[in-house]
Every structure is written in structure tokens, then in C-alpha cells.
N, C-alpha and C. Protein backbone atom coordinates (compact mmCIF):
# COMPACT_ATOMS: atom_id res chain seq x y z
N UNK A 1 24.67 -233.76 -81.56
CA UNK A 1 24.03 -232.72 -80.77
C UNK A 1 23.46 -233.34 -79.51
N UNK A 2 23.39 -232.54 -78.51
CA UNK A 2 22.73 -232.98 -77.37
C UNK A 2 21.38 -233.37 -77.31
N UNK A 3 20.52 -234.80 -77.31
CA UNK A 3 19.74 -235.11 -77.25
C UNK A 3 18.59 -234.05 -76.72
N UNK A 4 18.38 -233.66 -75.14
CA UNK A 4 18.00 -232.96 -74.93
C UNK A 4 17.48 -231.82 -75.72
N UNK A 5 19.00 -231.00 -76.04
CA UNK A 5 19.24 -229.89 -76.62
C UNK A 5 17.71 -229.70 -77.73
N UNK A 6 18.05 -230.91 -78.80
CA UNK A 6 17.58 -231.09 -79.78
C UNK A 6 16.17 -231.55 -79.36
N UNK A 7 15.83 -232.12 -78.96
CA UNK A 7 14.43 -232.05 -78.41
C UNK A 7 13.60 -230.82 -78.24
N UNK A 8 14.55 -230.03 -77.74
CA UNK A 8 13.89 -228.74 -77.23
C UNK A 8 13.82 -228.01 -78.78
N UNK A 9 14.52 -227.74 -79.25
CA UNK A 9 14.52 -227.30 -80.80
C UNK A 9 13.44 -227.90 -81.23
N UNK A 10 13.41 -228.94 -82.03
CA UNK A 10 12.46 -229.78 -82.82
C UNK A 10 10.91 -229.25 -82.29
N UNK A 11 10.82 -229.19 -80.49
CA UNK A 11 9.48 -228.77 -80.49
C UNK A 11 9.63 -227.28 -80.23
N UNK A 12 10.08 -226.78 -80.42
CA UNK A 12 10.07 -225.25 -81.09
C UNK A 12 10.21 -225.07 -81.89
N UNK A 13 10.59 -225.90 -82.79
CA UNK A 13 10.19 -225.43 -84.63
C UNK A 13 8.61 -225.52 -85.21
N UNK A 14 8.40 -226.79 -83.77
CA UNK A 14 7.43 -227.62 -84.49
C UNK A 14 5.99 -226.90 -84.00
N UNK A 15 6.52 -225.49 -82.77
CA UNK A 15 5.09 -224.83 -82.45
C UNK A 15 4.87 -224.07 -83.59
N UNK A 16 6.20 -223.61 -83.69
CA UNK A 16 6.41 -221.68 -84.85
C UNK A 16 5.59 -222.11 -86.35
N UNK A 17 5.99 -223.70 -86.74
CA UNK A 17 5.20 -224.26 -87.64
C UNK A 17 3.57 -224.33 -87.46
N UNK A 18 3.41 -225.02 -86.41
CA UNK A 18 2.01 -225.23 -86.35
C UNK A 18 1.34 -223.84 -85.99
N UNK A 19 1.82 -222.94 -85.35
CA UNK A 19 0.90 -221.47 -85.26
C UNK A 19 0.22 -221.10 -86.87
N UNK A 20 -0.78 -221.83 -86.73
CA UNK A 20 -1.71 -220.86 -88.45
C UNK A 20 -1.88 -219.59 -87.99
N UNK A 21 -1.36 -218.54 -87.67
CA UNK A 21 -1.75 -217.63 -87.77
C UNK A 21 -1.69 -217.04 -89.08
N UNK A 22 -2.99 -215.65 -89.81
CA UNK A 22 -2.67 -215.53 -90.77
C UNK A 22 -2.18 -214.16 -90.83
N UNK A 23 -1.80 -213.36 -89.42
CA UNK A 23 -1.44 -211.96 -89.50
C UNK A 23 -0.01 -211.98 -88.74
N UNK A 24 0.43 -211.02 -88.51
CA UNK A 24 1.86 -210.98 -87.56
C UNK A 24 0.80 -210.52 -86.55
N UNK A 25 -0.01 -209.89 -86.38
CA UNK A 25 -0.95 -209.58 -84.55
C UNK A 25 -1.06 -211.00 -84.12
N UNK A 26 -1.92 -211.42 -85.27
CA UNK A 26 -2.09 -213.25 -84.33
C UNK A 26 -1.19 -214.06 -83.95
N UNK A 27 -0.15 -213.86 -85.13
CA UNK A 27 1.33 -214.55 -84.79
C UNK A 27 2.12 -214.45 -83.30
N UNK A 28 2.09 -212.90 -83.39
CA UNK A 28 2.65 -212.12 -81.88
C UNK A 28 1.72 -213.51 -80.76
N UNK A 29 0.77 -212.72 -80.56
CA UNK A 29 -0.47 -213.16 -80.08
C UNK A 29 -0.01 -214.43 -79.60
N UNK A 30 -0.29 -215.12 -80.30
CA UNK A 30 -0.42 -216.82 -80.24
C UNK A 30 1.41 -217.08 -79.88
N UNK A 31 2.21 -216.82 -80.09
CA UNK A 31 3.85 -217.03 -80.17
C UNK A 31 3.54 -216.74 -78.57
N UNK A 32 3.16 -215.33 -77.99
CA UNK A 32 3.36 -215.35 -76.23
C UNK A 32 2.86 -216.82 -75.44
N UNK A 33 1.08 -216.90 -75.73
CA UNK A 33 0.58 -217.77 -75.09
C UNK A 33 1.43 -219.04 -75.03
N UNK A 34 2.13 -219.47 -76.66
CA UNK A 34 2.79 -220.73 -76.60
C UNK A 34 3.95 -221.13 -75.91
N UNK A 35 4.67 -219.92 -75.85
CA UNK A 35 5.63 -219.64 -75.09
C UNK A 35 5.95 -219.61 -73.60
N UNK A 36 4.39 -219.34 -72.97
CA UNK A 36 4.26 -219.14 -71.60
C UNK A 36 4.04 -221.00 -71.37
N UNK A 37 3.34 -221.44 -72.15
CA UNK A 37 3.06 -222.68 -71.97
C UNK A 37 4.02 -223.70 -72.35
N UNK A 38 5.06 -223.65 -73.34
CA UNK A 38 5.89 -224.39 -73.43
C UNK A 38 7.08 -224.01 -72.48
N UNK A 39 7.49 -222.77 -71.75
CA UNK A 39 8.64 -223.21 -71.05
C UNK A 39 8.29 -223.52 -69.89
N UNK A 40 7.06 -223.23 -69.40
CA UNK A 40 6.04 -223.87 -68.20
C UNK A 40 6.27 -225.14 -68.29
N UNK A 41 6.26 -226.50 -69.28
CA UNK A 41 5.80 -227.55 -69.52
C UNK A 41 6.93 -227.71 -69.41
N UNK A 42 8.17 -227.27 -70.10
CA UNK A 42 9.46 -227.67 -70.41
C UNK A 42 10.78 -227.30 -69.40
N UNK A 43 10.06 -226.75 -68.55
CA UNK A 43 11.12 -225.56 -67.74
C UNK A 43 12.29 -226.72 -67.16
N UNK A 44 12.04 -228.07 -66.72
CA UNK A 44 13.11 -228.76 -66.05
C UNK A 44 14.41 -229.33 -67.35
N UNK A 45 13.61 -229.22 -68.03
CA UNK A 45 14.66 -229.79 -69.37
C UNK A 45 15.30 -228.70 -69.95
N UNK A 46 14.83 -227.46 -69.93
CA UNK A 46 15.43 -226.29 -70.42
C UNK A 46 16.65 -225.71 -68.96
N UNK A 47 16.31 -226.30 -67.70
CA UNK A 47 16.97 -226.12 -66.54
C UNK A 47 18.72 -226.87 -66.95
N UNK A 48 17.93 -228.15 -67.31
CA UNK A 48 18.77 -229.24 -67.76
C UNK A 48 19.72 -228.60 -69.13
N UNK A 49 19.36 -228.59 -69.75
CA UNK A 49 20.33 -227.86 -70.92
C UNK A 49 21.01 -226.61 -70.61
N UNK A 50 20.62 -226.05 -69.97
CA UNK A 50 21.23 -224.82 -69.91
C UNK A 50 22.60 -225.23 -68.61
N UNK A 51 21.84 -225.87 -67.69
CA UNK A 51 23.18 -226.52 -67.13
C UNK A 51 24.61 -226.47 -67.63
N UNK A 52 24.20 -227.86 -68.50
CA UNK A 52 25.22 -228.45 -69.68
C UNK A 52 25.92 -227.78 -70.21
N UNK A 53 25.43 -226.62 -71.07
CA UNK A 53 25.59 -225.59 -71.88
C UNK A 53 27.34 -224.96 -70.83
N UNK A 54 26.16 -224.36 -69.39
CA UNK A 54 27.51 -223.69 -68.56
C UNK A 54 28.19 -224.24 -68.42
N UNK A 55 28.46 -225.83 -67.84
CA UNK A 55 29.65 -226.58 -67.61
C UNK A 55 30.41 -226.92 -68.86
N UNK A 56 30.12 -226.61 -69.96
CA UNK A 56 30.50 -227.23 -71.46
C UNK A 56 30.16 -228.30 -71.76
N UNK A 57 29.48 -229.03 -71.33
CA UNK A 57 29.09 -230.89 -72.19
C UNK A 57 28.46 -230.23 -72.80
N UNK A 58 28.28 -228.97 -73.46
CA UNK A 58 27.33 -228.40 -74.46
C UNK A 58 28.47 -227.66 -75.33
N UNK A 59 28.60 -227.89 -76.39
CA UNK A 59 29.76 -226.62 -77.06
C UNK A 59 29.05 -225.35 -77.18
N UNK A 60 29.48 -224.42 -77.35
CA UNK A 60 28.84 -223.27 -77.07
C UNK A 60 28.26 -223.13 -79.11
N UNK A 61 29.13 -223.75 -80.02
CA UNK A 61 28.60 -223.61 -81.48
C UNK A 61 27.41 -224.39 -81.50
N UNK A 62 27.36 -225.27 -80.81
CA UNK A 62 26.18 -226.60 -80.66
C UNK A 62 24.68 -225.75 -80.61
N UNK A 63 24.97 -224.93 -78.93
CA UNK A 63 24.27 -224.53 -78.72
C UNK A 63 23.39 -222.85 -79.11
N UNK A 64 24.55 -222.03 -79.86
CA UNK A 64 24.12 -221.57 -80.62
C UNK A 64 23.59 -221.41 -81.90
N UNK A 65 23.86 -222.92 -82.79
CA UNK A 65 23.40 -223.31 -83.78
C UNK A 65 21.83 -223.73 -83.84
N UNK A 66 21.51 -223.95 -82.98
CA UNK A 66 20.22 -224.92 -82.35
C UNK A 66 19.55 -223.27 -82.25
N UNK A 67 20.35 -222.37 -81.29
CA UNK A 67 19.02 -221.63 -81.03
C UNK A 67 19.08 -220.59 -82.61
N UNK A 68 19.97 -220.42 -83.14
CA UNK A 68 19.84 -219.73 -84.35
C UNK A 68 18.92 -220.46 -85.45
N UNK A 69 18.63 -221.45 -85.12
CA UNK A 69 17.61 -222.48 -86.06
C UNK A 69 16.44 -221.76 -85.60
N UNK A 70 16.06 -222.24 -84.34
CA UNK A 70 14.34 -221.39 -83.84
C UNK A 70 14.80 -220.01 -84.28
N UNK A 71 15.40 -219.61 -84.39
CA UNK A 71 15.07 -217.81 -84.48
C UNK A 71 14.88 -217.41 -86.05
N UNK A 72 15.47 -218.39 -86.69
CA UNK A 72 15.75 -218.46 -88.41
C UNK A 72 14.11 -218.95 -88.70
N UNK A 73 13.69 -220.03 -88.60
CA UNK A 73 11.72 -220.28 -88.13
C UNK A 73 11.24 -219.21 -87.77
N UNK A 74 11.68 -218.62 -87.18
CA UNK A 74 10.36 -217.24 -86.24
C UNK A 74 10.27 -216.31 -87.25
N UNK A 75 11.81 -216.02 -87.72
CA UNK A 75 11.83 -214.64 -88.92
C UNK A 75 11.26 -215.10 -90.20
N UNK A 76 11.48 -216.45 -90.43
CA UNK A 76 10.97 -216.96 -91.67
C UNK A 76 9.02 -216.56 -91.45
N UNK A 77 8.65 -216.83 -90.65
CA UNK A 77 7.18 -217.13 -90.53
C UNK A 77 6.52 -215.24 -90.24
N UNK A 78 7.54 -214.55 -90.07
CA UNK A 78 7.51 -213.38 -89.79
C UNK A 78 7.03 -212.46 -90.95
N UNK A 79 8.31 -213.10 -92.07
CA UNK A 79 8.55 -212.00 -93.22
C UNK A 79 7.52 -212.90 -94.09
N UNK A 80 6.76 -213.94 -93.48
CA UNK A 80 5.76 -214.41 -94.66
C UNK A 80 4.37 -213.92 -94.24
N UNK A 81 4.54 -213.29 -93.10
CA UNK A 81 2.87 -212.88 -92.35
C UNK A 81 3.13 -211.06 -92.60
N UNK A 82 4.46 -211.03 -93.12
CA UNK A 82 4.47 -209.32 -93.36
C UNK A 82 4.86 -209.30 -94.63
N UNK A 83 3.43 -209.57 -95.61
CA UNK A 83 3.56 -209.10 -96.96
C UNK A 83 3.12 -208.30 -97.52
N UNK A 84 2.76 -207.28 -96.59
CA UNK A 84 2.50 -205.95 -97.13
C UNK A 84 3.29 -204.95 -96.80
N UNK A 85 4.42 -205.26 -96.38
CA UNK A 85 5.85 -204.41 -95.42
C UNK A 85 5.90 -203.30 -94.48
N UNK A 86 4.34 -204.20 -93.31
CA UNK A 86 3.89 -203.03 -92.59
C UNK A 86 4.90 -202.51 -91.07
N UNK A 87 6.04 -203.32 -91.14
CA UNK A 87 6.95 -203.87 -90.15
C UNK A 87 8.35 -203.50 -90.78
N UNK A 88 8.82 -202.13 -90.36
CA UNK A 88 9.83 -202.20 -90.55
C UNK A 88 10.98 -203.35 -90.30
N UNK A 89 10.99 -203.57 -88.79
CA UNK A 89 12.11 -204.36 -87.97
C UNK A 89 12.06 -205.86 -88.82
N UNK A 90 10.80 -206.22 -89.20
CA UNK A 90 10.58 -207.57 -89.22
C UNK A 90 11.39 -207.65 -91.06
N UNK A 91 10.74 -206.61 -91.64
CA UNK A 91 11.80 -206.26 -92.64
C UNK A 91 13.40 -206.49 -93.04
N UNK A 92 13.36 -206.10 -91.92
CA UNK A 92 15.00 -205.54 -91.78
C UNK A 92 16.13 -206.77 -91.00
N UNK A 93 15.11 -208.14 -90.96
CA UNK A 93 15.91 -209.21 -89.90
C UNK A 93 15.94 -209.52 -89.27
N UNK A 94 15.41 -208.17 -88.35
CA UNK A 94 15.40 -208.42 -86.67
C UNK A 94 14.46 -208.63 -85.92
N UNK A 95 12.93 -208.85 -86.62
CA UNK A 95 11.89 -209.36 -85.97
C UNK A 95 12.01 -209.99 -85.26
N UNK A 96 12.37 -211.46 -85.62
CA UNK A 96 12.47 -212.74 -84.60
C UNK A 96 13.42 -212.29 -83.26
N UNK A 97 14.58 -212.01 -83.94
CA UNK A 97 15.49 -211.57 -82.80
C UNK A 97 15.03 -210.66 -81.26
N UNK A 98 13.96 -210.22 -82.13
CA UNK A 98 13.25 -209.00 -80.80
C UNK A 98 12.23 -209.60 -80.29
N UNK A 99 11.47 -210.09 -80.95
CA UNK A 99 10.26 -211.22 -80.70
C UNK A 99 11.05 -212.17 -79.30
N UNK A 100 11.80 -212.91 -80.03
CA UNK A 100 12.26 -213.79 -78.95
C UNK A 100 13.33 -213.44 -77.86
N UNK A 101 14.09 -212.28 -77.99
CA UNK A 101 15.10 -211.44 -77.03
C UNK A 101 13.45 -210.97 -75.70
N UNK A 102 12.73 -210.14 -76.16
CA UNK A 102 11.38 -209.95 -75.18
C UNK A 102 10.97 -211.57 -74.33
N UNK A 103 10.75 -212.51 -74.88
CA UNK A 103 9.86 -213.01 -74.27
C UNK A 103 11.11 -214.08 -73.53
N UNK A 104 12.12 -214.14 -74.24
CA UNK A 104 13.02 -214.86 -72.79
C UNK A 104 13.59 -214.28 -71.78
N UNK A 105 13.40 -212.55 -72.05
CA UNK A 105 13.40 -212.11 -70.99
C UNK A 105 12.61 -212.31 -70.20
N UNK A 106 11.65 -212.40 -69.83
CA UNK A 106 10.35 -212.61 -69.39
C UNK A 106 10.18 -214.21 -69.11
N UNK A 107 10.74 -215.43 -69.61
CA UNK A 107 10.81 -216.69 -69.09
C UNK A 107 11.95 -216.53 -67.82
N UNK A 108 12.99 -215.88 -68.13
CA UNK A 108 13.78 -215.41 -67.07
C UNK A 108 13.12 -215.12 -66.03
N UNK A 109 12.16 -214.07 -65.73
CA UNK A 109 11.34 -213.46 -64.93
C UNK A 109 10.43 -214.77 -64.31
N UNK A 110 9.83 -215.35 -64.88
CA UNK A 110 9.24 -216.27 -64.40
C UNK A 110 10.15 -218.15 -64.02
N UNK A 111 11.35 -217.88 -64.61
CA UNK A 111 12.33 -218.60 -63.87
C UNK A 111 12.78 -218.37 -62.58
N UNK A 112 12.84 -217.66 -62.61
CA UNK A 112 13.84 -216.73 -61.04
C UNK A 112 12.49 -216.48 -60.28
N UNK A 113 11.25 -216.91 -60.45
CA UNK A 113 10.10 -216.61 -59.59
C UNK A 113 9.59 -215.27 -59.35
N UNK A 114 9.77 -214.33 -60.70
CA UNK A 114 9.44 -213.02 -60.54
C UNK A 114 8.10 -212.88 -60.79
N UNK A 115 7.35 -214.09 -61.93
CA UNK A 115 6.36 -214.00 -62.14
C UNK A 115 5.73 -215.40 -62.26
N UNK A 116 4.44 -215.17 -62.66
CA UNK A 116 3.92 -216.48 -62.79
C UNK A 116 3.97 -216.63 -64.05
N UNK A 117 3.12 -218.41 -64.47
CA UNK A 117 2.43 -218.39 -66.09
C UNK A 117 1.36 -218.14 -66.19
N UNK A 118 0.10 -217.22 -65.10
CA UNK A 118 -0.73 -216.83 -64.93
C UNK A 118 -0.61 -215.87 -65.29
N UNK A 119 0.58 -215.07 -64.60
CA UNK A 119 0.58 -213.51 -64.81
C UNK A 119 1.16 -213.05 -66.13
N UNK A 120 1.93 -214.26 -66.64
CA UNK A 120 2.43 -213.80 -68.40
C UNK A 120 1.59 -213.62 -68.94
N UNK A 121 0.24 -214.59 -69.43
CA UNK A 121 -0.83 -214.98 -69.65
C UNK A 121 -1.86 -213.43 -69.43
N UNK A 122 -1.76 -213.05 -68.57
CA UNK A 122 -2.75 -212.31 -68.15
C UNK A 122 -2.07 -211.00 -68.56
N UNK A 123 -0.73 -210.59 -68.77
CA UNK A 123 -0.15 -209.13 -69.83
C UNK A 123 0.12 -209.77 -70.90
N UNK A 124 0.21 -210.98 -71.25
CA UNK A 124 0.29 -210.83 -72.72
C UNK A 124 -0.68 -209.56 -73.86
N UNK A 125 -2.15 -209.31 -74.02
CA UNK A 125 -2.66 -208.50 -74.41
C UNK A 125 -1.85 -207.27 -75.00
N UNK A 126 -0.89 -206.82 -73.41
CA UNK A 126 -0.46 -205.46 -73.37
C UNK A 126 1.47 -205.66 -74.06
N UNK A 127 1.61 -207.10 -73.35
CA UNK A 127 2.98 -207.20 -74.36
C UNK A 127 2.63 -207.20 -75.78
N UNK A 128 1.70 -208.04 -76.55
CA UNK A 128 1.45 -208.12 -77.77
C UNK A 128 1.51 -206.28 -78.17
N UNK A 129 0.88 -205.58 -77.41
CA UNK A 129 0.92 -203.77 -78.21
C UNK A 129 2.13 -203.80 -78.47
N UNK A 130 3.15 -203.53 -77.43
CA UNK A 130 4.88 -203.41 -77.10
C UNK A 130 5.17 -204.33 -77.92
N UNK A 131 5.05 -205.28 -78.15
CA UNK A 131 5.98 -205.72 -79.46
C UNK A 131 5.90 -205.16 -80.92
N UNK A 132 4.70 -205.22 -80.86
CA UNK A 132 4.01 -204.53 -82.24
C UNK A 132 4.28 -203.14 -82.60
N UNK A 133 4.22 -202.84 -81.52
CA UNK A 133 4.91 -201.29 -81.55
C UNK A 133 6.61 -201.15 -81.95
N UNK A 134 6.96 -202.42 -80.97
CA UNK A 134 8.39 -202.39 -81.09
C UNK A 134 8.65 -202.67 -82.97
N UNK A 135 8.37 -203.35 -83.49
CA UNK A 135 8.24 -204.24 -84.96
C UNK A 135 7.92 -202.97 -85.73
N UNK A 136 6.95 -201.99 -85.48
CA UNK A 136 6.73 -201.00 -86.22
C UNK A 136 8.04 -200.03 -86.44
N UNK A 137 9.24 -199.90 -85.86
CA UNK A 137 9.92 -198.77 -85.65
C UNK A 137 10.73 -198.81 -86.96
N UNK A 138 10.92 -197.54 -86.62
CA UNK A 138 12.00 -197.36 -88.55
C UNK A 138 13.18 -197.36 -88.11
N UNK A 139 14.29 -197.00 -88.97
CA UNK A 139 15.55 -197.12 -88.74
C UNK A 139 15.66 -195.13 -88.73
């Protein structure tokens, strides 16, 4: 695997791990802030991989294996903070998937200079509702 690559994994397993949160609100919660702050911190190496990725020195199984690992962590830590099955979506699989589909949209946004890590920081509050809301929906 790509050194890099795997770097970047390992410390994204190793936030989703260390978040004690003991609710999915705090989880949400705490998952934005870390998020704003780790691709802030990380943004030239994640520049760097994603490079790779487009030109192919990245296989595209490589690199979807790696990110299906963090997302397999997020849902795991998901369906263990929703044990009272107040979350449909998170239920149903697709927690993580929506959890983390939202907020790289939004690293996008602040890649391309749409926003800051001030200004993530400062709607997180109101993203945390919108997700939660989103997580609540039935089928």
C-alpha cells in the first residue's frame, strides 16, 4: 500500500478510536471538529495522495480499500453509540457513509477555498442538527 496512503488511514482510525464519545450527538459533534482539524493539519498529504490516486501510482482497489476501512470504523463506533435504535440510517449501514459523504463534501469546500477551518468550526453546531436529522430518517 502506499505509504502515504496508509498513514492517512492509520490516523483516521486512530481519531474514530480515540473519540470517547458516549452518545452518537457527541460522536457527530466531536467527528466534525476532528475532521476540520485533521484535514487542516493534513491537507498537503491528502493533496499528495489524491494526486497519485488520479495518475494511478495508486490502484484504484488500494485506494478504495483504505477508505472503506475508515468508513467500516465510523459505522462500527456508530452502531455501538446507537444502542437504543434511535437512528434509523445508522441502523440500516449507512450512517458512516452519510456522516462522512457530508463532511468531505465540505473539506472539498474548504479545499477549493470556499471556506475556512474557522468557518467549519463555527457551523459545525448547525451541521451536527443536519446530520442528526439526516441519521434520524426512516426508510
Amino acid at each position: 500500500m502506499d505509504e502515504l496512503l496508509k498513514g492517512l488511514e492509520d490516523d483516521y482510525v486512530k481519531a474514530v478510536r480515540g473519540n470517547e464519545a458516549e452518545s452518537v450527538e457527541a460522536f457527530v459533534e466531536q467527528f466534525l471538529y476532528d475532521s476540520w482539524d485533521y484535514n487542516d493539519q493534513n491537507i498537503e498529504t491528502i493533496k499528495t495522495v489524491m494526486s497519485r490516486y488520479t495518475q494511478g501510482e495508486i490502484y484504484e482497489t488500494t485506494f478504495s480499500g483504505a477508505f472503506n476501512e475508515m468508513v467500516d470504523h465510523v459505522q462500527e463506533k456508530l452502531e455501538e453509540l446507537d444502542a437504543d435504535k434511535e437512528y434509523p440510517v445508522i441502523q440500516d449501514g449507512q450512517g458512516a457513509s452519510i456522516l462522512i459523504a457530508f463532511v468531505d463534501g465540505l473539506v472539498i469546500q474548504y479545499f477549493t477555498g470556499c471556506c475556512t477551518v474557522d468557518q467549519l468550526k463555527e457551523m459545525a453546531p448547525q451541521h451536527k442538527k443536519i446530520l442528526l436529522q439526516a441519521l434520524r430518517t426512516e426508510k
